[in-house]
N, C-alpha and C. Protein backbone atom coordinates (compact mmCIF):
# COMPACT_ATOMS: atom_id res chain seq x y z
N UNK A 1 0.83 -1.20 0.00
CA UNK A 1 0.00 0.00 0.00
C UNK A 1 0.87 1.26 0.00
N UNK A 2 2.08 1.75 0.76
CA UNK A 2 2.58 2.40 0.81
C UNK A 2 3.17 2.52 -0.77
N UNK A 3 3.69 1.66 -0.95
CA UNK A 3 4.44 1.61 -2.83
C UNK A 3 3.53 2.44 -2.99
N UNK A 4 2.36 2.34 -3.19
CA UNK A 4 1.46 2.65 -4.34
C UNK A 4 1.12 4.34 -3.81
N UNK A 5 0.84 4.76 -2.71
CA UNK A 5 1.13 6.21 -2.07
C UNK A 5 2.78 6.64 -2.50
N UNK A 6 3.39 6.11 -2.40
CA UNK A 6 4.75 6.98 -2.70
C UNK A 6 4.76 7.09 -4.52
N UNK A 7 4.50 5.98 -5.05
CA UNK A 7 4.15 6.15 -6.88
C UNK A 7 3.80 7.22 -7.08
N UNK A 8 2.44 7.70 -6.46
CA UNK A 8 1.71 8.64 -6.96
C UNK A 8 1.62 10.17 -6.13
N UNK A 9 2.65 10.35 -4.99
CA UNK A 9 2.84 11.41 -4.33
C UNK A 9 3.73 12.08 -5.62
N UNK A 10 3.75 13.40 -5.28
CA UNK A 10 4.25 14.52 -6.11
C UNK A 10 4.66 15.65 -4.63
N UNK A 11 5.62 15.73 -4.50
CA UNK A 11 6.13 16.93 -3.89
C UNK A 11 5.91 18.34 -4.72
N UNK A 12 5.28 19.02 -3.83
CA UNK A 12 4.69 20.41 -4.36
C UNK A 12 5.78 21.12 -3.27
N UNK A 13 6.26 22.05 -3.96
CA UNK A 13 6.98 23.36 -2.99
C UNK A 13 5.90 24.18 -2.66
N UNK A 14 6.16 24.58 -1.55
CA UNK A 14 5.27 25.71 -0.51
C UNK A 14 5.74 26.65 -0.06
N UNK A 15 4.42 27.84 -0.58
CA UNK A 15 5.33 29.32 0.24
C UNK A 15 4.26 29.34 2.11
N UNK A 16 4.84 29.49 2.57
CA UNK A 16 4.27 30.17 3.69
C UNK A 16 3.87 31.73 3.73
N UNK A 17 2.77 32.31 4.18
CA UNK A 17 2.64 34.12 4.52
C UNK A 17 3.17 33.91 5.41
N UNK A 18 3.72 35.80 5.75
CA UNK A 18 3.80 36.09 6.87
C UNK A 18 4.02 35.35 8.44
N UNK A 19 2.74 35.23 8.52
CA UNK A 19 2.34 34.97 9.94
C UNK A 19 2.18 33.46 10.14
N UNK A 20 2.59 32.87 8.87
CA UNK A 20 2.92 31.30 8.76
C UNK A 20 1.11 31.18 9.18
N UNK A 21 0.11 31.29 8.92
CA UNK A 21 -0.93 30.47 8.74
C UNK A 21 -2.21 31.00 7.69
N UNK A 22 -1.17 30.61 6.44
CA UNK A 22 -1.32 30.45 5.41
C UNK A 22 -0.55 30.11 3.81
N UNK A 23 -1.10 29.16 3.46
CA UNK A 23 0.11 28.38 2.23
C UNK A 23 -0.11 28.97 0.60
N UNK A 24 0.74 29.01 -0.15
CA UNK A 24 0.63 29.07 -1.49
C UNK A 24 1.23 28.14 -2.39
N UNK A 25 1.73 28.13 -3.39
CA UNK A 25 2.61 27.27 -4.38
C UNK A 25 3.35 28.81 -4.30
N UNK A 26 4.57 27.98 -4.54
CA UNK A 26 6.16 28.42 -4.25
C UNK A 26 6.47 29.34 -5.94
N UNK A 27 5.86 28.51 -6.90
CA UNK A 27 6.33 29.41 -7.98
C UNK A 27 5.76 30.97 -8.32
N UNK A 28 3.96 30.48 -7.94
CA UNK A 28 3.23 31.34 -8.60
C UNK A 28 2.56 32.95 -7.33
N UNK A 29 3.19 32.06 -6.13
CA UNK A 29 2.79 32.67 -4.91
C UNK A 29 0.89 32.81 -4.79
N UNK A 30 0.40 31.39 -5.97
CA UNK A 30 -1.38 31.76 -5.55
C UNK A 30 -1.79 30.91 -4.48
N UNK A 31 -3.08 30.92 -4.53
CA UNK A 31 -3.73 30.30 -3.06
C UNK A 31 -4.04 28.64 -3.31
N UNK A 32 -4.87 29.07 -5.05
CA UNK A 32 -4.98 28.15 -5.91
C UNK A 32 -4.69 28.28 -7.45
N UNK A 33 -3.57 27.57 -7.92
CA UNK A 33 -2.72 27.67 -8.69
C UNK A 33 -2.96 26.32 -10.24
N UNK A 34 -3.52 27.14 -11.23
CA UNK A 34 -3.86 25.49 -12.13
C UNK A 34 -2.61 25.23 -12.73
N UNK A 35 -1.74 25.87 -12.68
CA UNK A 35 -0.23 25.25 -13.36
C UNK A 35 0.14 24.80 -12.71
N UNK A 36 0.11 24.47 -11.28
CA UNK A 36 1.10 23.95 -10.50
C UNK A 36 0.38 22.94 -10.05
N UNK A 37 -1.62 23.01 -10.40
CA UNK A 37 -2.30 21.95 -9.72
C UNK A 37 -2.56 21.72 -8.27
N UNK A 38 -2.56 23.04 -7.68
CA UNK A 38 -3.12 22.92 -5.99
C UNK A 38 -4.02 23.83 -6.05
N UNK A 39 -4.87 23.58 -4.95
CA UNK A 39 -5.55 24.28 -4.42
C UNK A 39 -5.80 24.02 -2.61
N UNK A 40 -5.37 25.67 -1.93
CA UNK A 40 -4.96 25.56 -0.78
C UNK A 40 -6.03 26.01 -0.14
N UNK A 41 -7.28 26.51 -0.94
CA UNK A 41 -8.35 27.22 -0.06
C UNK A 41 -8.70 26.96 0.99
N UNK A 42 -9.45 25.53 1.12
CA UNK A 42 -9.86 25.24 1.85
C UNK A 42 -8.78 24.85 3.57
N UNK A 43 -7.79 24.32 2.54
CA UNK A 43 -6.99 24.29 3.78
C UNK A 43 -6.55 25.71 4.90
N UNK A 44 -6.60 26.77 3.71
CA UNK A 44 -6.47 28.22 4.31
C UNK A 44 -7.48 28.23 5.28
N UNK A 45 -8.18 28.53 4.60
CA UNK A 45 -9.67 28.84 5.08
C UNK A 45 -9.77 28.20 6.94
N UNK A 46 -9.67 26.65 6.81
CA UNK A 46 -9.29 26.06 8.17
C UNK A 46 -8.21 26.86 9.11
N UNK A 47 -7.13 26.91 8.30
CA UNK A 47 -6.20 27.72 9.50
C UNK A 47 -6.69 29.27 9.62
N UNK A 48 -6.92 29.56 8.86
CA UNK A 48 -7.71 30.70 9.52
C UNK A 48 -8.71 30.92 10.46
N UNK A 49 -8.87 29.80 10.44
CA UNK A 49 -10.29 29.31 11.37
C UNK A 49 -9.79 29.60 13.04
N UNK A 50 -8.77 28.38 12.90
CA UNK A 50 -8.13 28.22 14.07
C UNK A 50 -7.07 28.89 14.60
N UNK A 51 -6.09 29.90 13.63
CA UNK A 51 -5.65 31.08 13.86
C UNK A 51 -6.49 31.90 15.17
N UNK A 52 -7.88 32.32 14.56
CA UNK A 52 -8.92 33.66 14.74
C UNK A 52 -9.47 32.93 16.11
N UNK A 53 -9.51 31.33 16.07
CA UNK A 53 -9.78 30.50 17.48
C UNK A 53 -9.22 30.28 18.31
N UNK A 54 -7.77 31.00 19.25
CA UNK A 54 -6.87 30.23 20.03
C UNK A 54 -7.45 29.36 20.53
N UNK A 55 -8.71 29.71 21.51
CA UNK A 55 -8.90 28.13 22.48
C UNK A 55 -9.15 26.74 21.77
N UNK A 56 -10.11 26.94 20.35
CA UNK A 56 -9.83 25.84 19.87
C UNK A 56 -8.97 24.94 19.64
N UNK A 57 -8.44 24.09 20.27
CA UNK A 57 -7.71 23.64 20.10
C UNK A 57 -7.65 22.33 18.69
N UNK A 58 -8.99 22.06 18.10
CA UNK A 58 -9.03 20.92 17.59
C UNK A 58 -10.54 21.24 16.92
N UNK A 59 -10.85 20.89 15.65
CA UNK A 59 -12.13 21.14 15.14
C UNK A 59 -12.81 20.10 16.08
N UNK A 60 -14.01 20.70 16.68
CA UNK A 60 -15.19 19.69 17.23
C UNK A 60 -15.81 18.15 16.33
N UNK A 61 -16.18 17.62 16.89
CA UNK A 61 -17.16 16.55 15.90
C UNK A 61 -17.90 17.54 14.77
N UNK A 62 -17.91 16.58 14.07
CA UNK A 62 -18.67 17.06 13.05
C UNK A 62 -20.54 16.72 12.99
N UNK A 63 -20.56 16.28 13.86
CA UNK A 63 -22.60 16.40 14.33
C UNK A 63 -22.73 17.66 15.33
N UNK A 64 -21.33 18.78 16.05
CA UNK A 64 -21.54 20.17 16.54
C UNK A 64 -21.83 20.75 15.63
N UNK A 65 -22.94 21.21 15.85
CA UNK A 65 -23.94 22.39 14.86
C UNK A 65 -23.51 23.87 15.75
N UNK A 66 -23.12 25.03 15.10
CA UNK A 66 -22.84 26.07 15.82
C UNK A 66 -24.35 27.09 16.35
N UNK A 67 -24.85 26.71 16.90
CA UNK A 67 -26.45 26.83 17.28
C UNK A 67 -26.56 28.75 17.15
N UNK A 68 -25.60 29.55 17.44
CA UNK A 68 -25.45 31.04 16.97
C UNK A 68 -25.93 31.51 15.92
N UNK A 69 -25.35 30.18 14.64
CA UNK A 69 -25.57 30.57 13.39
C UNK A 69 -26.57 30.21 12.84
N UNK A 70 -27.25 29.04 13.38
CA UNK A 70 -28.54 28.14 12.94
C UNK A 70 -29.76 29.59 13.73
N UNK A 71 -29.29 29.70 15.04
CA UNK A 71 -30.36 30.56 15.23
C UNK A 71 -30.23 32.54 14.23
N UNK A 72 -29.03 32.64 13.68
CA UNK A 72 -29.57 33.92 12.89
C UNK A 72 -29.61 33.46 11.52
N UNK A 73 -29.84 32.72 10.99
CA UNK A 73 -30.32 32.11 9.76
C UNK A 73 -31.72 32.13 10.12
N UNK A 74 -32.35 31.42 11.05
CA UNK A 74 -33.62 30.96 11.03
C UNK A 74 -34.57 32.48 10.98
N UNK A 75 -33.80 33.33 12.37
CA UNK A 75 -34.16 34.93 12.58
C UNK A 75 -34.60 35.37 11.15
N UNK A 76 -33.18 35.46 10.73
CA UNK A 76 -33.64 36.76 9.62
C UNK A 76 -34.30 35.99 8.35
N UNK A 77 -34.23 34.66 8.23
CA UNK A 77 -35.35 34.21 7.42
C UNK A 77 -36.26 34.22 7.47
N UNK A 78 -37.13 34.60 8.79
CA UNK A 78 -38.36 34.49 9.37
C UNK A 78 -38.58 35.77 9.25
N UNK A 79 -37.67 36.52 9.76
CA UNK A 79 -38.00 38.40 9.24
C UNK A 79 -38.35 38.71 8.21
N UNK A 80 -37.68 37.75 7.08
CA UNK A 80 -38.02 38.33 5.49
C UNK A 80 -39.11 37.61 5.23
N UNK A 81 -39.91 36.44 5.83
CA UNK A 81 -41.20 36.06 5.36
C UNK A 81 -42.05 36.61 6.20
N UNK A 82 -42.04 37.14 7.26
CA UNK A 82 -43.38 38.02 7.56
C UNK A 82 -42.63 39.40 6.38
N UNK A 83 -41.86 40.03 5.98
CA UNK A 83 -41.95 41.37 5.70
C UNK A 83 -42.50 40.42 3.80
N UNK A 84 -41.99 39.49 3.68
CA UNK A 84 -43.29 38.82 2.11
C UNK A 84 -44.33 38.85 2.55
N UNK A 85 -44.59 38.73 3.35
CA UNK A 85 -46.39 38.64 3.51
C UNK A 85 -47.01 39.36 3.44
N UNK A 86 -45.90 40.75 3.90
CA UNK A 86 -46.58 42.40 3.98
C UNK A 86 -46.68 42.92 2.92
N UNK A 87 -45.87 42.32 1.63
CA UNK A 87 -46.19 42.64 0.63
C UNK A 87 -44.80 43.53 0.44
N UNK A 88 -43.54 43.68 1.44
CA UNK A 88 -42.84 44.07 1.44
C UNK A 88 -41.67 43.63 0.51
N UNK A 89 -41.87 43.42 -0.27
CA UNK A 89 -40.49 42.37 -1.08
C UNK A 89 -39.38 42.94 -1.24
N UNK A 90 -38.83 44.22 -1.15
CA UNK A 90 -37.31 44.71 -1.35
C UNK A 90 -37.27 44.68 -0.34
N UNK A 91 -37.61 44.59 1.07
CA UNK A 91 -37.47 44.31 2.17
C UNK A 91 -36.79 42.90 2.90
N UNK A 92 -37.94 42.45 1.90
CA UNK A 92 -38.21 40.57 2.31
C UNK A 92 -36.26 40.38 1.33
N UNK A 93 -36.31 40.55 0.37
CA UNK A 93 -35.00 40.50 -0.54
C UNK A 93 -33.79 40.56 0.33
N UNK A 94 -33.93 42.05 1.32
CA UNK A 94 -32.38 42.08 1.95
C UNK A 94 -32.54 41.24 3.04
N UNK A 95 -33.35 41.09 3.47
CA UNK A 95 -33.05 39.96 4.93
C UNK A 95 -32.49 38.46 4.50
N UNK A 96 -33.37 38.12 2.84
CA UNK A 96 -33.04 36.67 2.76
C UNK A 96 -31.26 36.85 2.16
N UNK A 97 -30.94 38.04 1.81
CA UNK A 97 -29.62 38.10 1.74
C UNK A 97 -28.66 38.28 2.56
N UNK A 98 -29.19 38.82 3.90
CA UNK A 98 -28.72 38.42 5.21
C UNK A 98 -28.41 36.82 5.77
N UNK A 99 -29.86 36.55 5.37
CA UNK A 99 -29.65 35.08 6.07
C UNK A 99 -29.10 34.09 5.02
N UNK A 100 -28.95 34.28 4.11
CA UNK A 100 -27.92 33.32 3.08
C UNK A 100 -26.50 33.79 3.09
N UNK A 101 -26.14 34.82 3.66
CA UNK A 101 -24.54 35.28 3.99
C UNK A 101 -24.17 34.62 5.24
N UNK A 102 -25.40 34.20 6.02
CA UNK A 102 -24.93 33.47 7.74
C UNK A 102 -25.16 32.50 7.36
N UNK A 103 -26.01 31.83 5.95
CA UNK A 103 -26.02 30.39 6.04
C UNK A 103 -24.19 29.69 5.47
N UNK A 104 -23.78 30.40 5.00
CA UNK A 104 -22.63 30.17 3.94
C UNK A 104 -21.06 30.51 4.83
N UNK A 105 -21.51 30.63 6.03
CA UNK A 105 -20.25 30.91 7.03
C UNK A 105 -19.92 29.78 8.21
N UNK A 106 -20.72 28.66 7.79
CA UNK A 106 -20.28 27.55 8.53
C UNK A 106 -19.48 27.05 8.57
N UNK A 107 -18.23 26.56 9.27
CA UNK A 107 -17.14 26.04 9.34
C UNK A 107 -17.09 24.90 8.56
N UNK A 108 -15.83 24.58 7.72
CA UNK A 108 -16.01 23.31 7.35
C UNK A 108 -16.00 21.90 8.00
N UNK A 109 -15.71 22.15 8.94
CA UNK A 109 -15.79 20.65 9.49
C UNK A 109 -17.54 20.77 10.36
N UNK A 110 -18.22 21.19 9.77
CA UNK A 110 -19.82 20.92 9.94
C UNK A 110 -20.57 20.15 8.88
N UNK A 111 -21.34 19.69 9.29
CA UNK A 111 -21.96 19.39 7.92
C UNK A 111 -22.09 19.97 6.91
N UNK A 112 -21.75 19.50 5.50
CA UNK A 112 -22.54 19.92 4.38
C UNK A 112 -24.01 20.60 4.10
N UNK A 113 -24.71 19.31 4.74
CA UNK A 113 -25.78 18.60 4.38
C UNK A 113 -26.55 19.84 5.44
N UNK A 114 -26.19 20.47 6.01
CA UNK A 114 -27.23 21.77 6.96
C UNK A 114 -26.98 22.86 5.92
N UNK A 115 -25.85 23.12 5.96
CA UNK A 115 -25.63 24.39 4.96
C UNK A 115 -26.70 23.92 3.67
N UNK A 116 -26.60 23.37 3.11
CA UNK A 116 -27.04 22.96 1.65
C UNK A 116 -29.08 23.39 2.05
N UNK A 117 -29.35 22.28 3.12
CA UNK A 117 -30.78 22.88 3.66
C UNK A 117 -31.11 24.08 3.86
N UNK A 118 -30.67 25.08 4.69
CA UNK A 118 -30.49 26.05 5.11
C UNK A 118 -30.50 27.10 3.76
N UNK A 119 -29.55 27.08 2.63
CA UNK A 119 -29.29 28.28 1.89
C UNK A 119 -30.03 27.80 1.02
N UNK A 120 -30.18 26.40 0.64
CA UNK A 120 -31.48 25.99 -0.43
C UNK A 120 -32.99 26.47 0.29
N UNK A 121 -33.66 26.50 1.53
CA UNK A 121 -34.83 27.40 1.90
C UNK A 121 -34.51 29.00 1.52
N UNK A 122 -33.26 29.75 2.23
CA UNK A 122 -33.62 31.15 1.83
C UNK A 122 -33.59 31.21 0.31
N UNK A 123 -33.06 30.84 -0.32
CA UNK A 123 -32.39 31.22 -2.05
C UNK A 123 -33.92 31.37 -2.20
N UNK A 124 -34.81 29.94 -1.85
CA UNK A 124 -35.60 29.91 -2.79
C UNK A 124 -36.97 30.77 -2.67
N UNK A 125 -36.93 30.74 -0.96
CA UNK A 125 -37.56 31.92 -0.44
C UNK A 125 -37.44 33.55 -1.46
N UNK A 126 -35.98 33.62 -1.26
CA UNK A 126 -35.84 34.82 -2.28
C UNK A 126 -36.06 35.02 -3.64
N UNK A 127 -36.15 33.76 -4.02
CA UNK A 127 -36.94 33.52 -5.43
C UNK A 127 -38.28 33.83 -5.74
N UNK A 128 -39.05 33.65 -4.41
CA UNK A 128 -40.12 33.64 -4.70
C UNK A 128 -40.26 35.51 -3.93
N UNK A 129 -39.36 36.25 -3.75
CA UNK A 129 -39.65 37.56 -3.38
C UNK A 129 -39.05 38.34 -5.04
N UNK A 130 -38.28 37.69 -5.34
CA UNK A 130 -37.60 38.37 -6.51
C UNK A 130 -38.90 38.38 -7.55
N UNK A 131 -39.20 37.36 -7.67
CA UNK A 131 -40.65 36.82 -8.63
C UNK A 131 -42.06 38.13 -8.42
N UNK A 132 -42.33 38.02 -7.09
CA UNK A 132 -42.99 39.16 -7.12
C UNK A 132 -43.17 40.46 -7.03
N UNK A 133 -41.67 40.76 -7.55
CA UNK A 133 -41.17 42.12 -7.50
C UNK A 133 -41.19 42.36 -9.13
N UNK A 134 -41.32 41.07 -10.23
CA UNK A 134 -41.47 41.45 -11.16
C UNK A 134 -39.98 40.93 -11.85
N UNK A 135 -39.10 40.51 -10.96
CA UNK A 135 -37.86 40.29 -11.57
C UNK A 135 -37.69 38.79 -11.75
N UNK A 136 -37.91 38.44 -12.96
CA UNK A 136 -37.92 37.19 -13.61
C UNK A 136 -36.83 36.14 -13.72
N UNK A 137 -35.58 37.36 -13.81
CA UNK A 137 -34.48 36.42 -14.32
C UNK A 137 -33.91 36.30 -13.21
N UNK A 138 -33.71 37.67 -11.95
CA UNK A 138 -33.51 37.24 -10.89
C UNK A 138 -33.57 35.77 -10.01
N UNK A 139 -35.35 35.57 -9.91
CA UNK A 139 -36.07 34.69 -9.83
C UNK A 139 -35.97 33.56 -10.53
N UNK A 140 -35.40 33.43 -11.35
CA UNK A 140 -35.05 32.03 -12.34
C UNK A 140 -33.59 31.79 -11.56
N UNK A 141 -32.83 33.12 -11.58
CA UNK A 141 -30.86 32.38 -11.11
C UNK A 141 -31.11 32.04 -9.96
N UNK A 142 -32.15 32.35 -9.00
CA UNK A 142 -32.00 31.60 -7.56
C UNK A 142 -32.78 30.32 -7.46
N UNK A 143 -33.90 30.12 -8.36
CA UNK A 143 -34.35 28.41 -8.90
C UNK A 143 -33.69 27.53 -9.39
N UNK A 144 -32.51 28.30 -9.97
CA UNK A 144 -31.66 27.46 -10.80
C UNK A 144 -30.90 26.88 -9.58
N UNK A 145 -30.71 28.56 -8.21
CA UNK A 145 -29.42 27.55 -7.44
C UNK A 145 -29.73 26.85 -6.79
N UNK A 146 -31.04 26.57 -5.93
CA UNK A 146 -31.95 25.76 -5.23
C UNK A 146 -31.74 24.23 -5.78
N UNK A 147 -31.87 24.49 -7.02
CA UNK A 147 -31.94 23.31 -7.80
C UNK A 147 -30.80 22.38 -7.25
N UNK A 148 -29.74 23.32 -7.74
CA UNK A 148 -28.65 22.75 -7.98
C UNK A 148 -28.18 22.48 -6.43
N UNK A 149 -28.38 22.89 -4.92
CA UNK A 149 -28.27 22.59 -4.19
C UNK A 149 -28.79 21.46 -3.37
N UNK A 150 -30.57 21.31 -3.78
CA UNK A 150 -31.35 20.07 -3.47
C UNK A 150 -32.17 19.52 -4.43
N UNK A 151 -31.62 18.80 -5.07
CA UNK A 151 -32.06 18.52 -6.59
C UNK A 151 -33.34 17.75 -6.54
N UNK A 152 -33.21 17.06 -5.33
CA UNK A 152 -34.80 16.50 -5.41
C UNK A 152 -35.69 17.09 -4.21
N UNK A 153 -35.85 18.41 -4.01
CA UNK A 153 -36.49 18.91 -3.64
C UNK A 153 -37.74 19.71 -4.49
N UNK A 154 -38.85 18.97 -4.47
CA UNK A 154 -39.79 20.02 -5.97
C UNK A 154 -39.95 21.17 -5.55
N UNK A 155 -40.01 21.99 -4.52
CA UNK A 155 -40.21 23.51 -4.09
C UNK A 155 -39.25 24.10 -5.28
N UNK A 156 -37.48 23.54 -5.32
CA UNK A 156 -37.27 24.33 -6.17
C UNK A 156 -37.41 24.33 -7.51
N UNK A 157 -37.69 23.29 -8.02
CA UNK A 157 -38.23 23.45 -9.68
C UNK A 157 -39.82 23.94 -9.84
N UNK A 158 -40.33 24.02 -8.10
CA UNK A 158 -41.45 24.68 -8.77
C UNK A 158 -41.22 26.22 -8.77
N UNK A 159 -40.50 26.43 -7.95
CA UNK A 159 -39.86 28.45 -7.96
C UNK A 159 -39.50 28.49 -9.17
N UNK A 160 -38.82 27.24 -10.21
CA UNK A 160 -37.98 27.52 -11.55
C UNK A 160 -38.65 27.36 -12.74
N UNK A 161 -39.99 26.62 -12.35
CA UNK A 161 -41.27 26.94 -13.39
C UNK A 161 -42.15 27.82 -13.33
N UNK A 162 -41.99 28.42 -12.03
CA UNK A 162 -42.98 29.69 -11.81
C UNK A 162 -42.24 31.09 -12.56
N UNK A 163 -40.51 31.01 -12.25
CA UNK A 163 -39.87 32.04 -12.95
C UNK A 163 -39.65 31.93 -14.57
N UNK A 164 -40.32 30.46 -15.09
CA UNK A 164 -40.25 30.25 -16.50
C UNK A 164 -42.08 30.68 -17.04
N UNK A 165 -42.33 30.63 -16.55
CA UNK A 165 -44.02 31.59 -16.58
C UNK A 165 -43.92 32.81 -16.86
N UNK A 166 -43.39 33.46 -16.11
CA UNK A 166 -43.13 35.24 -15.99
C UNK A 166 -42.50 35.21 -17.01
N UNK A 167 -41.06 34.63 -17.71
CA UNK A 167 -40.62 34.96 -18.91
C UNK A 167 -41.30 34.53 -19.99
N UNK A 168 -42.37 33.85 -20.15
CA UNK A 168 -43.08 33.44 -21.36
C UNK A 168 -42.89 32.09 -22.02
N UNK A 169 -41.89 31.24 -20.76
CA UNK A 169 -41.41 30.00 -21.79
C UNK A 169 -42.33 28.88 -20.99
N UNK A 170 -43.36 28.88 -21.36
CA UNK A 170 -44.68 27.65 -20.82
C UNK A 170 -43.88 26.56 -20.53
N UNK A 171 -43.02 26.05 -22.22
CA UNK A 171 -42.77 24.42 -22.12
C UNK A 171 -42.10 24.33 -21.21
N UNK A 172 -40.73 25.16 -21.25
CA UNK A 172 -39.68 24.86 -20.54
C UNK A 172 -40.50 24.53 -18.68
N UNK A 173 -41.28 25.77 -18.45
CA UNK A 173 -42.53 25.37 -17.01
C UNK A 173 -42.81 24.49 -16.91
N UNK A 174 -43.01 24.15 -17.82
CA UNK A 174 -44.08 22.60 -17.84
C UNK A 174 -42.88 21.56 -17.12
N UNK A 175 -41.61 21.52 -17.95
CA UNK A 175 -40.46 20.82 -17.88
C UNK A 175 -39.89 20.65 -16.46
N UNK A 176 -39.65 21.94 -16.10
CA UNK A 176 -39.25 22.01 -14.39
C UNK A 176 -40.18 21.23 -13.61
N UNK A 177 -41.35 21.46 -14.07
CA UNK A 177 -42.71 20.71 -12.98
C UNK A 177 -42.77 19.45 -13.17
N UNK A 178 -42.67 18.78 -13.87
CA UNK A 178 -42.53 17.66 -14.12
C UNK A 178 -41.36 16.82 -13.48
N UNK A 179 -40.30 17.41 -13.90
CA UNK A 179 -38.86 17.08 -13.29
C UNK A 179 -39.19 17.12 -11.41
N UNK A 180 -39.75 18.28 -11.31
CA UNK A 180 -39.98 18.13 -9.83
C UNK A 180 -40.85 17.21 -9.18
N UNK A 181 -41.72 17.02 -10.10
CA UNK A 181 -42.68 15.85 -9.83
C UNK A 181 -41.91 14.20 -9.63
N UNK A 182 -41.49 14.09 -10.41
CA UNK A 182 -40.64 12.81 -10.49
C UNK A 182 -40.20 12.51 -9.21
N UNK A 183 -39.52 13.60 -8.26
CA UNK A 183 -38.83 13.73 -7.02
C UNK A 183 -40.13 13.54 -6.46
N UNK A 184 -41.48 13.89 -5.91
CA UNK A 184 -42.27 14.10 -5.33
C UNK A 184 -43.98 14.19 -6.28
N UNK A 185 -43.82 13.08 -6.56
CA UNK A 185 -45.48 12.87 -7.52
C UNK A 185 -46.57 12.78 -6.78
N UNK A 186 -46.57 13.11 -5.65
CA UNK A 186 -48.47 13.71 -5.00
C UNK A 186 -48.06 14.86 -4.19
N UNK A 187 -46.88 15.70 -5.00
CA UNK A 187 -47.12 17.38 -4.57
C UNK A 187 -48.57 17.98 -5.30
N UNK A 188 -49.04 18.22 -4.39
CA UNK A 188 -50.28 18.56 -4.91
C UNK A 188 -50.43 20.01 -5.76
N UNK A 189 -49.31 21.13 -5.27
CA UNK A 189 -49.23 22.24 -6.12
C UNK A 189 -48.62 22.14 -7.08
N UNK A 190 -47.70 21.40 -7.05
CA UNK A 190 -47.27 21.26 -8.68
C UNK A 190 -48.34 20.12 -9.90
N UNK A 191 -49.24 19.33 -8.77
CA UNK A 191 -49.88 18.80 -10.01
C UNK A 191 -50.86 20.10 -10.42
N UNK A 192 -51.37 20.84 -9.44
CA UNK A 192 -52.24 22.20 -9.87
C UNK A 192 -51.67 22.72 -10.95
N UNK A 193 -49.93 23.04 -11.21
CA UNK A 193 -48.99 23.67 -11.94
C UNK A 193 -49.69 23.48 -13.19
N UNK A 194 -49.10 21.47 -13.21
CA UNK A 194 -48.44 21.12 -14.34
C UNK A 194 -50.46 20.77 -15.36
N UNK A 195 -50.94 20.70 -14.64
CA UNK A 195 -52.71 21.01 -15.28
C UNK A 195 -52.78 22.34 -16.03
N UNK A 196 -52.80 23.40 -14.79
CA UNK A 196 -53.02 24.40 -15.44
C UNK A 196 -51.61 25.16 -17.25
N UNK A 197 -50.32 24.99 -17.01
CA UNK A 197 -50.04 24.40 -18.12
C UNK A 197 -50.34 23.70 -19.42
N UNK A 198 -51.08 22.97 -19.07
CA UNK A 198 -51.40 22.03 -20.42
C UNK A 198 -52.64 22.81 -20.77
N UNK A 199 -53.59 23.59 -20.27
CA UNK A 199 -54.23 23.72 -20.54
C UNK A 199 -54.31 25.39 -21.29
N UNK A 200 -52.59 25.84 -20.94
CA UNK A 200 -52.47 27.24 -21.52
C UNK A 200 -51.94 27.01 -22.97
């Protein structure tokens, strides 16, 4: 086993910053470098972590949820759906951009799988504030990212057929709803969707 780790190791030269907690490639001095084939981000990113943490001594388990951040995600997501309800939507807009800047600051040694929940509800939340502000395409790039964050979740292909409505493209509507259906075939609003569709 070892043979086969030493075969395929490659010694990369390393610059250190400053304050030694943080790495680059030695030729190009980047963080992440495609000629040289590294990328140190994430590893940065960690020591920075624990830099900015003295007491930490050691990343926690990874089932510690940082309950600070879960509770101002939930806050200002909840702020921007009562201020949707009010009919407030450039309102409702900056909060869910609040709470998708605290969803996206979770340490990496947390779950994925919260972050991904978490910024897939506001995005799509904000999708559906962007939508009734009249902004279509807005409202389509945050269906798209929903998508792409919980793919079998139908909420977001139904935000991404509702923002394919407003631009005029029925089929493509039809298409998202369907696709979302597949994930979830007795959502009952998207069978409302994908009816009223066929029948436009």
């Amino acid at each position: 086993m070892q043979a086969i780790i030493d075969q395929s190791f490659t010694l990369v030269p390393i610059k250190l910053s400053a304050d030694q907690s943080a790495v680059s490639c030695e030729k190009h001095k980047l963080e992440k470098c495609a000629d040289c084939d590294v990328d140190f981000v994430n590893l940065n990113r960690l020591s920075k972590l624990l830099v900015s943490n003295p007491n930490l001594l050691c990343p926690p388990p990874a089932n510690v949820v940082t309950q600070k951040l879960t509770q101002a995600v939930t806050t200002t997501k909840e702020e921007g759906n009562t201020l949707f309800k009010m009919g407030r939507h450039a309102q409702a807009i900056s909060r869910y951009n609040m709470a998708a800047a605290f969803a996206v600051q979770r340490p990496p040694w947390e779950t994925n799988t919260l972050m991904r929940e978490e910024l897939s509800t506001v995005v799509s939340n904000r999708s559906a504030a962007l939508f009734e502000s009249g902004d279509y395409i807005g409202a389509l790039v945050d269906a798209e990212t929903v998508v792409q964050l919980r793919r079998n979740w139908s909420k977001g292909h139904f935000r991404r057929a509702k923002a394919m409505v407003g631009l005029g493209a029925l089929d493509e509507a039809a298409d998202a709803v369907r696709l979302g259906l597949s994930f979830e075939p007795t959502n009952a609003v998207s069978i409302t969707v994908i009816r009223h569709l066929k029948w436009s």
